[in-house]
C-alpha atoms as a PDB file:
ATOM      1  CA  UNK A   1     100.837 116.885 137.998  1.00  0.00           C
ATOM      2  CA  UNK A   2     100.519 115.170 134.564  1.00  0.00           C
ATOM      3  CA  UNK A   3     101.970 116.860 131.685  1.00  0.00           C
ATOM      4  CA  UNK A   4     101.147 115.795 128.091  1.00  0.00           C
ATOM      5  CA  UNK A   5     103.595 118.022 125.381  1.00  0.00           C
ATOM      6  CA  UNK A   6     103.244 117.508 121.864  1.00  0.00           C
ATOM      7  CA  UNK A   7     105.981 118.380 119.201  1.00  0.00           C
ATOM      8  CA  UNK A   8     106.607 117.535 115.718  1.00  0.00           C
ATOM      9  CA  UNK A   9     103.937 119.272 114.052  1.00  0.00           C
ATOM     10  CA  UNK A  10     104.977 121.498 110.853  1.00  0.00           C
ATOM     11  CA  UNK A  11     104.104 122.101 107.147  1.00  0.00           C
ATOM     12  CA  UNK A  12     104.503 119.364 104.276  1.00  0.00           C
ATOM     13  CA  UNK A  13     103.234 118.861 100.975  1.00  0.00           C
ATOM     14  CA  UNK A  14     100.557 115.736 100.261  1.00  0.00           C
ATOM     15  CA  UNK A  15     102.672 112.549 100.413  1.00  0.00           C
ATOM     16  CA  UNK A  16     104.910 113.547 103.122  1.00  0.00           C
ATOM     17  CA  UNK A  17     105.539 112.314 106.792  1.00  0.00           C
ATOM     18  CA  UNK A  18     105.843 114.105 109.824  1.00  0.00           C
ATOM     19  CA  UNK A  19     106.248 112.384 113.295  1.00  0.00           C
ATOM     20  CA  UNK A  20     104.772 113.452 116.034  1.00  0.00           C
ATOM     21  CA  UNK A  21     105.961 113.432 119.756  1.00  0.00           C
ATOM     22  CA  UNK A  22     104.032 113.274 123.109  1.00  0.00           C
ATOM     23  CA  UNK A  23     106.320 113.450 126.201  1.00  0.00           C
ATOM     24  CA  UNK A  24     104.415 112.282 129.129  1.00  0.00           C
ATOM     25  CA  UNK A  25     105.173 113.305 132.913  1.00  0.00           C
ATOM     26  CA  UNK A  26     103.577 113.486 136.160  1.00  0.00           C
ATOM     27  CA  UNK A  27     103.145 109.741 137.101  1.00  0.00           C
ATOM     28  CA  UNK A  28     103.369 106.639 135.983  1.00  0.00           C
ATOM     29  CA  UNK A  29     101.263 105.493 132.905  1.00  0.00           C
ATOM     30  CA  UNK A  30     101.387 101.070 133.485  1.00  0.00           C
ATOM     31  CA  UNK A  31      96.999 100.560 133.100  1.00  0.00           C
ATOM     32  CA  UNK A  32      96.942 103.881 131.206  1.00  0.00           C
ATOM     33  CA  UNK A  33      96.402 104.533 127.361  1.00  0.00           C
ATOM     34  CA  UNK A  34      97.510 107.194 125.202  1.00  0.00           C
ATOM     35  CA  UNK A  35      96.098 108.350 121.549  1.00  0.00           C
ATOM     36  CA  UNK A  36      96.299 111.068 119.783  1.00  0.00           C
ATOM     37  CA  UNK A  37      93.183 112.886 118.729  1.00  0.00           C
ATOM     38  CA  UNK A  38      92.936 115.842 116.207  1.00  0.00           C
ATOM     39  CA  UNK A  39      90.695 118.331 114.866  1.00  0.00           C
ATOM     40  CA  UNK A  40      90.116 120.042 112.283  1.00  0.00           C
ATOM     41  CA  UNK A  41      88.142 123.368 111.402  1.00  0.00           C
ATOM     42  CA  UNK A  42      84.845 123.531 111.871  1.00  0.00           C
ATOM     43  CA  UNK A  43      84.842 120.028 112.512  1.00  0.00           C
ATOM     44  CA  UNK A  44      84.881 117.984 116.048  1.00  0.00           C
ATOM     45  CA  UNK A  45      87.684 116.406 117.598  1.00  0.00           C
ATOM     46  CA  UNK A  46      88.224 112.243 116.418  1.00  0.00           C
ATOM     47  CA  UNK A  47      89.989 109.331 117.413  1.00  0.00           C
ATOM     48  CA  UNK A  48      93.021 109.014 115.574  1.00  0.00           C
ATOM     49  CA  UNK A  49      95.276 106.408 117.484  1.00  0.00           C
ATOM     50  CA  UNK A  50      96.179 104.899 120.848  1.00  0.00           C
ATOM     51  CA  UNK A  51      98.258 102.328 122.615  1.00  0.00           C
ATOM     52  CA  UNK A  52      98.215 100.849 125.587  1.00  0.00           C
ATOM     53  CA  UNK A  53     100.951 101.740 127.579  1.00  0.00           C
ATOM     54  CA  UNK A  54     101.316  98.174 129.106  1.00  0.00           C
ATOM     55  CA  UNK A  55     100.593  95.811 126.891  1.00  0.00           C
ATOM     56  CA  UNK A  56     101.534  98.082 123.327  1.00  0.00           C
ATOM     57  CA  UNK A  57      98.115  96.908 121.836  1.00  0.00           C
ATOM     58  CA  UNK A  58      97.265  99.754 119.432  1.00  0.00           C
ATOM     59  CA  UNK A  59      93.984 100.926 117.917  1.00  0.00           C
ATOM     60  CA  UNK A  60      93.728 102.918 114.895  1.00  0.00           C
ATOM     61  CA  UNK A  61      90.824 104.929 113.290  1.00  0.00           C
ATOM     62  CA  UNK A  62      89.828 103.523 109.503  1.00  0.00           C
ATOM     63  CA  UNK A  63      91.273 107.086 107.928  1.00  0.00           C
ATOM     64  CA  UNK A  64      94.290 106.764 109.090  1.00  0.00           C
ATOM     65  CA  UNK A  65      95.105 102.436 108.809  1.00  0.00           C
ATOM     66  CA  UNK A  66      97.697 102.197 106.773  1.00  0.00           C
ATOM     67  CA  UNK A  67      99.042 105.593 106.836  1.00  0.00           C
ATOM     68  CA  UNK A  68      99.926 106.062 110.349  1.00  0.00           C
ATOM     69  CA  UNK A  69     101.941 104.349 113.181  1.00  0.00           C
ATOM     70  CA  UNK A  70     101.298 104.570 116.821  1.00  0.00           C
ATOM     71  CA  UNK A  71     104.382 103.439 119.011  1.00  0.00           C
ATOM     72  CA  UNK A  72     106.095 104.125 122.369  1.00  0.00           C
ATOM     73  CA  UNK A  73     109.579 104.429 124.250  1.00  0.00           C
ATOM     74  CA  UNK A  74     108.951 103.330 127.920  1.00  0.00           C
ATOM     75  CA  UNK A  75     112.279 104.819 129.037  1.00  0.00           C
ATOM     76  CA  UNK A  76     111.860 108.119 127.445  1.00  0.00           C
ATOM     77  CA  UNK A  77     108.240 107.859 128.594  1.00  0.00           C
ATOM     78  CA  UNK A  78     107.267 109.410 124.774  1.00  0.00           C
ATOM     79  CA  UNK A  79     104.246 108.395 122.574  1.00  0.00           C
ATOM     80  CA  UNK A  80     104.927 108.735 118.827  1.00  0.00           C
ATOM     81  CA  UNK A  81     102.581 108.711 116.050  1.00  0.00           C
ATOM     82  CA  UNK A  82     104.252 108.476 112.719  1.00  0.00           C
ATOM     83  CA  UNK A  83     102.260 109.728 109.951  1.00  0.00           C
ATOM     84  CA  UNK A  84     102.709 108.899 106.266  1.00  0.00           C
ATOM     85  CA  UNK A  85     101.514 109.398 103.107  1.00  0.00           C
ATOM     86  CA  UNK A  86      99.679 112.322 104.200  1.00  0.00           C
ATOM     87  CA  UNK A  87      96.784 114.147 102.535  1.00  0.00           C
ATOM     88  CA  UNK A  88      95.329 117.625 103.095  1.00  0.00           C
ATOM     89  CA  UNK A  89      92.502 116.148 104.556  1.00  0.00           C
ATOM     90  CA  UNK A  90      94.869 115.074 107.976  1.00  0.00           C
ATOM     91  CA  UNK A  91      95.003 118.979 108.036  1.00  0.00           C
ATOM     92  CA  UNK A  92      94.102 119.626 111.932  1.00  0.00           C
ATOM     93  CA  UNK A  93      95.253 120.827 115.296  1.00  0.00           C
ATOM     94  CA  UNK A  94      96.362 116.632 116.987  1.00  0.00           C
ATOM     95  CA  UNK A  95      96.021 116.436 120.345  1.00  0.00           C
ATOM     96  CA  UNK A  96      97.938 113.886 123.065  1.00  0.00           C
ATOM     97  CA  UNK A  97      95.367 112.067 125.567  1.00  0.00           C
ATOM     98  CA  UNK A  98      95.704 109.493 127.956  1.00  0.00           C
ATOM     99  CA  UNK A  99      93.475 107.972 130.560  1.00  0.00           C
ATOM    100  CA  UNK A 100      92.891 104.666 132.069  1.00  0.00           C
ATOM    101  CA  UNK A 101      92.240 101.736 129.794  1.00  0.00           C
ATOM    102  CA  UNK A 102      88.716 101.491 128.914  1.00  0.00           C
ATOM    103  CA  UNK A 103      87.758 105.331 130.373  1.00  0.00           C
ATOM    104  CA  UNK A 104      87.769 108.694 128.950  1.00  0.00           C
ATOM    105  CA  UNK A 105      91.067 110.558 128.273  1.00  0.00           C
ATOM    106  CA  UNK A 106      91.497 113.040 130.922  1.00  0.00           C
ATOM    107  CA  UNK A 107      94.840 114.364 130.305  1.00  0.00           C
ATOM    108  CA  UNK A 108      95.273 116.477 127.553  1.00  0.00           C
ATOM    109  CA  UNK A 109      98.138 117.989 125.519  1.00  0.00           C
ATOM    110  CA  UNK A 110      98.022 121.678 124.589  1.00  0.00           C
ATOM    111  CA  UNK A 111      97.932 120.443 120.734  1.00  0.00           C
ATOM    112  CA  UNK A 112     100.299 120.874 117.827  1.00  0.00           C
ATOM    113  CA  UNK A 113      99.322 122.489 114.023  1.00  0.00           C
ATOM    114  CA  UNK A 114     100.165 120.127 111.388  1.00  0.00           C
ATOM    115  CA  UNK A 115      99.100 121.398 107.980  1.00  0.00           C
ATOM    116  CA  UNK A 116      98.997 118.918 104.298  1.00  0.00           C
ATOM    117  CA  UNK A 117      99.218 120.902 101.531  1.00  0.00           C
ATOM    118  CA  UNK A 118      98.226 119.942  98.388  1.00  0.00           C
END
């Protein structure tokens, strides 16, 4: 059974970091990519990053370019997603995926809280 657990999440002030952690287990992940999603209140879920667990090619959404850093340890079998310069707007519930390259993520952490204050 895949298992997708997020850590890292917390409270900082605008212009911190926090780094997120994704622990993957279950099965392999070679042909698989994983992102990280989020959402916020009242608002739906969006892309934020992924990586392809293969190959490392990594995708980014335009808010976050910059700002945030996708990256992996195969041995460890952990997704990271480094997030800088933050800004109460990256306020939002982000969520571990994964799924095969070029198909819908259909494994799904359980989501951690990080909150920007300003």
């Amino acid at each position: 059974q895949v298992q997708l657990v997020e850590s890292g999440g917390g409270l900082v002030q605008a212009g911190g970091s926090l780094r997120l952690s994704c622990a993957a287990s279950g099965r392999t992940f070679s042909g698989y990519a994983l992102g990280w999603f989020r959402q916020a209140p009242g608002k739906e879920r969006e892309f934020v990053a992924s990586i392809k667990w293969s190959r490392g090619e990594t995708y980014y959404a335009d808010s976050v370019k910059g700002r945030f850093a996708i990256s992996k340890d195969n041995a460890k079998n952990t997704v990271y997603l480094q997030m800088n310069s933050l800004k109460p707007e990256d306020t939002a519930v982000y969520y571990c995926a994964g799924g095969l390259v070029g198909y819908e993520y259909y494994y799904w952490g359980q989501g951690t809280q990080v909150t920007v204050s300003s």
